[in-house]
C-alpha atoms as a PDB file:
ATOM      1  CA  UNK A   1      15.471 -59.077 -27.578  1.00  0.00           C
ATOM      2  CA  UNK A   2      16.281 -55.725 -25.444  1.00  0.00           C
ATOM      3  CA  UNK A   3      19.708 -56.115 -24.150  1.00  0.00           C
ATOM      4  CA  UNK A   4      20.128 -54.357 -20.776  1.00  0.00           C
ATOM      5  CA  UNK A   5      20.407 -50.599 -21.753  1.00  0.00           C
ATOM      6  CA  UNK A   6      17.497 -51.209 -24.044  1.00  0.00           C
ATOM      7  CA  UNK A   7      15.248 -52.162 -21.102  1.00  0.00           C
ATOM      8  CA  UNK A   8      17.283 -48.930 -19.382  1.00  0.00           C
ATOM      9  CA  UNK A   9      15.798 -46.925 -22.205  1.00  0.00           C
ATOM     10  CA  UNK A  10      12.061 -47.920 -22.048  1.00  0.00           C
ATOM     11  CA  UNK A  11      12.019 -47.594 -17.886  1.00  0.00           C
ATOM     12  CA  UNK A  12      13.170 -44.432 -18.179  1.00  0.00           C
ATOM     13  CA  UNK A  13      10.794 -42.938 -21.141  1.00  0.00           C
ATOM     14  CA  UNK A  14       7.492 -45.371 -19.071  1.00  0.00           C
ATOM     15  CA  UNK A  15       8.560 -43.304 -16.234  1.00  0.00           C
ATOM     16  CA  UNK A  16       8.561 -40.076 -17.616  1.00  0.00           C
ATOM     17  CA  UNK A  17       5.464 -41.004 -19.376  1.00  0.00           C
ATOM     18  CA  UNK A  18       3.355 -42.345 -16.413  1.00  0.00           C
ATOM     19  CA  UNK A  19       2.975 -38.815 -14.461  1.00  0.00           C
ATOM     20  CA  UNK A  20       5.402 -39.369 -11.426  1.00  0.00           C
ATOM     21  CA  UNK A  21       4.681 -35.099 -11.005  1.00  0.00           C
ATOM     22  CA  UNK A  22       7.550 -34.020 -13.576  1.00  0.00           C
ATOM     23  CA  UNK A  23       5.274 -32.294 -15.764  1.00  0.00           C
ATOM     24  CA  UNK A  24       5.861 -29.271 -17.776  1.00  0.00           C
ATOM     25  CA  UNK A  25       4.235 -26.217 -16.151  1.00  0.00           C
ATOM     26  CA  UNK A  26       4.085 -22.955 -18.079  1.00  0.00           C
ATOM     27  CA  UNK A  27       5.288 -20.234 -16.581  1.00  0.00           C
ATOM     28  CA  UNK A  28       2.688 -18.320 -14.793  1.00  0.00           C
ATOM     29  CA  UNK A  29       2.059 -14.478 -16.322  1.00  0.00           C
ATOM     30  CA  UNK A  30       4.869 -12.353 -14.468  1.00  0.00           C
ATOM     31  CA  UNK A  31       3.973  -9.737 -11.674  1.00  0.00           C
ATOM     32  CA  UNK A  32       3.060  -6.468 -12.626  1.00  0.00           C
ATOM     33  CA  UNK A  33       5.607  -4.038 -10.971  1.00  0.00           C
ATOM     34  CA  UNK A  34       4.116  -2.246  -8.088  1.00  0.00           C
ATOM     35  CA  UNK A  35       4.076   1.168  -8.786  1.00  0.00           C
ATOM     36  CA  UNK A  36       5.842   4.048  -7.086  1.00  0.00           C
ATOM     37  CA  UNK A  37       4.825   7.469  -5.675  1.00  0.00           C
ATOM     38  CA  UNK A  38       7.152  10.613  -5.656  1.00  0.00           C
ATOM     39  CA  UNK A  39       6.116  13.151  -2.735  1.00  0.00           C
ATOM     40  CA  UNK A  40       7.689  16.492  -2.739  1.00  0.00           C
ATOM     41  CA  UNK A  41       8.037  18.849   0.287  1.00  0.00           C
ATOM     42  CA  UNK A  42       7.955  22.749   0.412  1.00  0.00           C
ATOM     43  CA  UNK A  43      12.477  22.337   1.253  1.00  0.00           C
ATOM     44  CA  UNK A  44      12.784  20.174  -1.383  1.00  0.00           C
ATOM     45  CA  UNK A  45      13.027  16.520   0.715  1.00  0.00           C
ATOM     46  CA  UNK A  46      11.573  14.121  -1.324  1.00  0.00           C
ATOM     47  CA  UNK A  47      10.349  10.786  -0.154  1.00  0.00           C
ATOM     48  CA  UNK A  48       9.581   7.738  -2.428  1.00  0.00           C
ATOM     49  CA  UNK A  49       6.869   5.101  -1.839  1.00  0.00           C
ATOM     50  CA  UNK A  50       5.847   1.464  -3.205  1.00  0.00           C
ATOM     51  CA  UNK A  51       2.617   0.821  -3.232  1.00  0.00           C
ATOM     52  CA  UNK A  52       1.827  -2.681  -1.440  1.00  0.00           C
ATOM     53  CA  UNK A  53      -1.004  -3.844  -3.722  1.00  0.00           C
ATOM     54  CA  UNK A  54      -2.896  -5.452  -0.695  1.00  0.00           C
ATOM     55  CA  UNK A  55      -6.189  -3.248  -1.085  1.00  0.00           C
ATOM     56  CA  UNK A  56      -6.613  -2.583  -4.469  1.00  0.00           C
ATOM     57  CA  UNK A  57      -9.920  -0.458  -4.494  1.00  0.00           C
ATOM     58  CA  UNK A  58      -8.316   1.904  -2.150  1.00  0.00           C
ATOM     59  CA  UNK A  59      -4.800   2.192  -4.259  1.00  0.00           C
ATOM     60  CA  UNK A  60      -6.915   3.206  -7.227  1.00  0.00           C
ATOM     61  CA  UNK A  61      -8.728   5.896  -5.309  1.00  0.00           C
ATOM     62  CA  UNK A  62      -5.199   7.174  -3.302  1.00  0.00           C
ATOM     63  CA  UNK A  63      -4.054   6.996  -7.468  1.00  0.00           C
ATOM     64  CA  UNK A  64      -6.982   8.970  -8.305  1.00  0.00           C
ATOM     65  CA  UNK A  65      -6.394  11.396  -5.666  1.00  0.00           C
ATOM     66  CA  UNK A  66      -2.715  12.006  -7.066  1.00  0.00           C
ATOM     67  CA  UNK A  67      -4.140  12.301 -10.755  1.00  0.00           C
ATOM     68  CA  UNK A  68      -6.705  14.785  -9.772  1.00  0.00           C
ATOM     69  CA  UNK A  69      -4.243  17.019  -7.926  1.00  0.00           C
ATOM     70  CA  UNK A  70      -5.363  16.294  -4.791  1.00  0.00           C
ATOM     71  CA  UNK A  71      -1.827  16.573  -2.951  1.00  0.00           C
ATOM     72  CA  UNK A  72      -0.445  19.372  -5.018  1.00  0.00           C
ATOM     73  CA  UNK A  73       0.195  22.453  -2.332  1.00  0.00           C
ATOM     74  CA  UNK A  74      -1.453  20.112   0.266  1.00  0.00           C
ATOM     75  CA  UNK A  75      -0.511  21.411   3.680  1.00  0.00           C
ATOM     76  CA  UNK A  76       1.116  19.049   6.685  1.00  0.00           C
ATOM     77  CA  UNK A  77      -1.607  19.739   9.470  1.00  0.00           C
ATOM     78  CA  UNK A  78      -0.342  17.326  11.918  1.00  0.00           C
ATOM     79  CA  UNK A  79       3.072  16.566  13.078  1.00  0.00           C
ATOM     80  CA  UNK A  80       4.395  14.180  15.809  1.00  0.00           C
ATOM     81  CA  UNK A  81       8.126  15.023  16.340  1.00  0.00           C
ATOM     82  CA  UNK A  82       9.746  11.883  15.242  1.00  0.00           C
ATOM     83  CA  UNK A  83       6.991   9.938  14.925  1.00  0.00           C
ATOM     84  CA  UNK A  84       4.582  10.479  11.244  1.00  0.00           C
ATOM     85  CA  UNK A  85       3.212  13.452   9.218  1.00  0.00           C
ATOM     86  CA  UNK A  86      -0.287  14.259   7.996  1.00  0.00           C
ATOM     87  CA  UNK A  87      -0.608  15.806   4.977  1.00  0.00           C
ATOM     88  CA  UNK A  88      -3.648  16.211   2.512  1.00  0.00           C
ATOM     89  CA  UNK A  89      -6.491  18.552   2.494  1.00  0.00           C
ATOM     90  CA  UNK A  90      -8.102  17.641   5.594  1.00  0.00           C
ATOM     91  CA  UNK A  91     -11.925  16.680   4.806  1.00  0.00           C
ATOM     92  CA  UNK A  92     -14.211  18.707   6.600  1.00  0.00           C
ATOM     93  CA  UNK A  93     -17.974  18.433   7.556  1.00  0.00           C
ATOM     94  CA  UNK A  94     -20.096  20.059   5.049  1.00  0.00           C
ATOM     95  CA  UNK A  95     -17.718  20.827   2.803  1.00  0.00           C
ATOM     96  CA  UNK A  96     -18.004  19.924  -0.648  1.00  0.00           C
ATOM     97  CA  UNK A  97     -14.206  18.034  -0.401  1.00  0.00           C
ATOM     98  CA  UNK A  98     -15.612  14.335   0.707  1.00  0.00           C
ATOM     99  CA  UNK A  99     -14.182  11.703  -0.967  1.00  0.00           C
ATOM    100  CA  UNK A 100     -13.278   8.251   0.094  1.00  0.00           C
ATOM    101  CA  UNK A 101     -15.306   4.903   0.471  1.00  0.00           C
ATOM    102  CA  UNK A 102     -16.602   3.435   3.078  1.00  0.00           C
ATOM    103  CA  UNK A 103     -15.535  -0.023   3.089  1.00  0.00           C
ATOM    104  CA  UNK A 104     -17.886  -2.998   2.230  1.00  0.00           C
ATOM    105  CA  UNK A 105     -19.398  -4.370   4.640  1.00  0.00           C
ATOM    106  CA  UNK A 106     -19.107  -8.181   5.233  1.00  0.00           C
ATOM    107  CA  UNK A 107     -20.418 -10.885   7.469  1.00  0.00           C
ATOM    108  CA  UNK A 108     -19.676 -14.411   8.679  1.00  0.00           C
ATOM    109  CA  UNK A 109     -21.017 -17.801   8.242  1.00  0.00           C
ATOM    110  CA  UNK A 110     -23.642 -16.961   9.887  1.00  0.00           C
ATOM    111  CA  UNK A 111     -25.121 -13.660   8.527  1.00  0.00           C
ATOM    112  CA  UNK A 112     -23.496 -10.863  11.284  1.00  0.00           C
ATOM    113  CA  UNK A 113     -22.000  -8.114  10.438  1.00  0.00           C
ATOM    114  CA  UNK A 114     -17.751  -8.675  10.630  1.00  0.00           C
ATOM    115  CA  UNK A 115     -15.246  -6.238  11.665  1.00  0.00           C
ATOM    116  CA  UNK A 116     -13.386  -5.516   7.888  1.00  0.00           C
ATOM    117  CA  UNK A 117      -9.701  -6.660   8.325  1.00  0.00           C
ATOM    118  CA  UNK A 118      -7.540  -3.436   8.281  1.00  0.00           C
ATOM    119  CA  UNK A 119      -4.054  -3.402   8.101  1.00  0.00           C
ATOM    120  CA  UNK A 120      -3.003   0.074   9.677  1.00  0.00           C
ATOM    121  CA  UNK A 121       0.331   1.307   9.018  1.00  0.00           C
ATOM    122  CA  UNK A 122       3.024   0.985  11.298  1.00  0.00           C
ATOM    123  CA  UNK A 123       6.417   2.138  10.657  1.00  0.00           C
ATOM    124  CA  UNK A 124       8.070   2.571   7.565  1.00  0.00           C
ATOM    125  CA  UNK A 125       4.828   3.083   5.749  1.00  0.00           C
ATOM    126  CA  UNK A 126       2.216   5.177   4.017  1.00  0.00           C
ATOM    127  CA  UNK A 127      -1.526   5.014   5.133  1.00  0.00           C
ATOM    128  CA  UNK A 128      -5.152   6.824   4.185  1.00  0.00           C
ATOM    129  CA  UNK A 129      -6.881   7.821   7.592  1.00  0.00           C
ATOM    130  CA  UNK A 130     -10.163   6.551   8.173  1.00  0.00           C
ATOM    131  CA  UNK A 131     -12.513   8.638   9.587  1.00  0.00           C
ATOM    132  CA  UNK A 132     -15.330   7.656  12.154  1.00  0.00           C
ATOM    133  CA  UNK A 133     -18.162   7.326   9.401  1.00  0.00           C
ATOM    134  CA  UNK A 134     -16.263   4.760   8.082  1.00  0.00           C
ATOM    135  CA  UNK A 135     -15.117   6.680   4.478  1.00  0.00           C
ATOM    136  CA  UNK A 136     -11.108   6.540   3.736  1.00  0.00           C
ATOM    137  CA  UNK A 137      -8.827   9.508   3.055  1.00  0.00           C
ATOM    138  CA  UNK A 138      -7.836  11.299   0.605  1.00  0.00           C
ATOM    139  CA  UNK A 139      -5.337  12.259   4.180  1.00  0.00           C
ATOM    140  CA  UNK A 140      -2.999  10.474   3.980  1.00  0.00           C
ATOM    141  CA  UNK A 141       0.099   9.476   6.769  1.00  0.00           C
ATOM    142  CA  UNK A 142       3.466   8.745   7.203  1.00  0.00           C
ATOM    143  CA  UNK A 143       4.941   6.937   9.371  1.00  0.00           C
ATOM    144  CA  UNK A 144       8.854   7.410   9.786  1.00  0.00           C
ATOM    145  CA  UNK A 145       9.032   6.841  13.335  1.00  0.00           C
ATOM    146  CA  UNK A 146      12.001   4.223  15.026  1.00  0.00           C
ATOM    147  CA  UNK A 147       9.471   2.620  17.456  1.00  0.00           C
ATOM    148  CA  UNK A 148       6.143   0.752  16.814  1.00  0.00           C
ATOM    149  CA  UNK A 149       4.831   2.073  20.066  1.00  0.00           C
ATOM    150  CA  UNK A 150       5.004   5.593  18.942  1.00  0.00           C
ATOM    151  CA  UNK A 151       2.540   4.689  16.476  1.00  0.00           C
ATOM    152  CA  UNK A 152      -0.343   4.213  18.736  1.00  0.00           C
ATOM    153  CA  UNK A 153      -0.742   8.355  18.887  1.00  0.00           C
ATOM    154  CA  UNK A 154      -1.387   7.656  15.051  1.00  0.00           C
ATOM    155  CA  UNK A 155      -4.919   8.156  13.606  1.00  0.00           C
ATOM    156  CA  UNK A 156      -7.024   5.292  12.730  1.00  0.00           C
ATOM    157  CA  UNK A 157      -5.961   4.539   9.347  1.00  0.00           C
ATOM    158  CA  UNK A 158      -5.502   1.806   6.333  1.00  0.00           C
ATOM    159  CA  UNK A 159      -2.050   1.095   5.072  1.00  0.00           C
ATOM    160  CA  UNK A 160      -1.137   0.784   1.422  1.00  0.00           C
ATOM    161  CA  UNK A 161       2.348   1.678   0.918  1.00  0.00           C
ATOM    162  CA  UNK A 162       5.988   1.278   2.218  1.00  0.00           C
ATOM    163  CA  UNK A 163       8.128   3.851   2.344  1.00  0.00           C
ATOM    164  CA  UNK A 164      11.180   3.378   0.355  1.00  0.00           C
ATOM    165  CA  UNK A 165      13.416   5.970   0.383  1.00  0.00           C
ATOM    166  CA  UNK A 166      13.258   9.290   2.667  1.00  0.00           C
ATOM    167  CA  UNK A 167      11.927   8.039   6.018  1.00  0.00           C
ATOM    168  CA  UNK A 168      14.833   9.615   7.556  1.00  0.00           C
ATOM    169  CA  UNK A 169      14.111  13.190   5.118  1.00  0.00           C
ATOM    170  CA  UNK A 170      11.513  13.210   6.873  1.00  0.00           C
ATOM    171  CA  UNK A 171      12.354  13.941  10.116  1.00  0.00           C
ATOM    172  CA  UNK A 172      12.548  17.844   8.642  1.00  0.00           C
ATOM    173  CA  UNK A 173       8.875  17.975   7.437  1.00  0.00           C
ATOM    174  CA  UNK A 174       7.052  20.168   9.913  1.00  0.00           C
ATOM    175  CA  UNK A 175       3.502  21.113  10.542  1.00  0.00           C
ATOM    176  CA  UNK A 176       2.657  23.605   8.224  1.00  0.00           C
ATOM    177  CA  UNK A 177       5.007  23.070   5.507  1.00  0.00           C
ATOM    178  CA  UNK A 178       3.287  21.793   2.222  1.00  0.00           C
ATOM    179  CA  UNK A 179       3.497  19.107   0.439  1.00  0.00           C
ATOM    180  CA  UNK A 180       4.321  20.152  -3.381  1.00  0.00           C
ATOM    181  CA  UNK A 181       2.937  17.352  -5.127  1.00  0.00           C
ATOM    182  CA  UNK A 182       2.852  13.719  -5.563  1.00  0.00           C
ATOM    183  CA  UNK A 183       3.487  11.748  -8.729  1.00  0.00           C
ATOM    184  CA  UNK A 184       3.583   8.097  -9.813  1.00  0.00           C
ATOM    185  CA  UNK A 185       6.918   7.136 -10.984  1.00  0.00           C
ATOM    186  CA  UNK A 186       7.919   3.139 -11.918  1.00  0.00           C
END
């Protein structure tokens, strides 16, 4: 017979056995880090920016954009003092420059057309304007104010980054400065 820490022994491995939710779980595949973008203004201030990974179609084409050259010598057309800076080649209307997508459209339960969800950015981050046919970017904005409010003088636009390090840089950035370039760092 099973003395008493026998009979211990065999509750304990019939517990473990009969699935009381202590199961082994493999470790799920680790994040991929979220990758990084390096601006550089005309005076040298340099700003650094995580992508968020929430719209992944338009992080490729922003990634794209910065591959292609898009930003390099882009001018800052639009300033508000304390607020955000445009910068990008603005797109203009017959101009060979369009790029962008205009965003899929979806619908409900019931077959109408839905308003897309779009996260604008607010402060403390990077954004692609939309324009009012819909497309996205390649402008792009940033948004370094110290009040939410101030951002409703921002353009329509779709955020997709935070703004790391530089907000306060920049403060300096004025309209017509350029932007130098941008590059993806980790």
């Amino acid at each position: 017979m099973l003395g008493r820490m026998g009979l211990m022994a065999v509750a304990l491995v019939l517990a473990a056995c009969s699935g009381n939710g202590y199961t082994y779980k493999a470790h799920a595949k680790p994040a991929l880090p979220k990758p990084f973008v390096e601006m550089v203004f005309q005076e040298g201030q340099k700003v650094r920016v995580q992508m968020l990974g929430q719209d992944a179609e338009l992080e490729n084409a922003f990634m794209s954009w910065v591959e292609q050259g898009v930003y390099t010598n882009a001018p800052v057309y639009r300033q508000l003092p304390g607020v955000f800076v445009l910068a990008g080649k603005p797109r203009l209307k017959g101009e060979g420059f369009v790029m962008g997508t205009a965003p899929a459209p979806q619908v409900d339960a019931k077959g109408q057309p839905m308003a897309p969800k779009v996260h604008e950015a607010g402060v403390g981050h990077l954004g692609l304007v939309v324009h009012a046919d819909g497309t996205v970017g390649p402008e792009m904005i940033l948004i370094y104010g110290k009040s939410v409010g101030a951002c409703c003088e921002a353009p329509k636009n779709v955020r997709i980054g935070a703004i790391r390090e530089g907000r306060l840089i920049l403060e300096s950035v004025k309209r017509g400065d350029n932007l130098l370039g941008v590059a993806r760092t980790l």
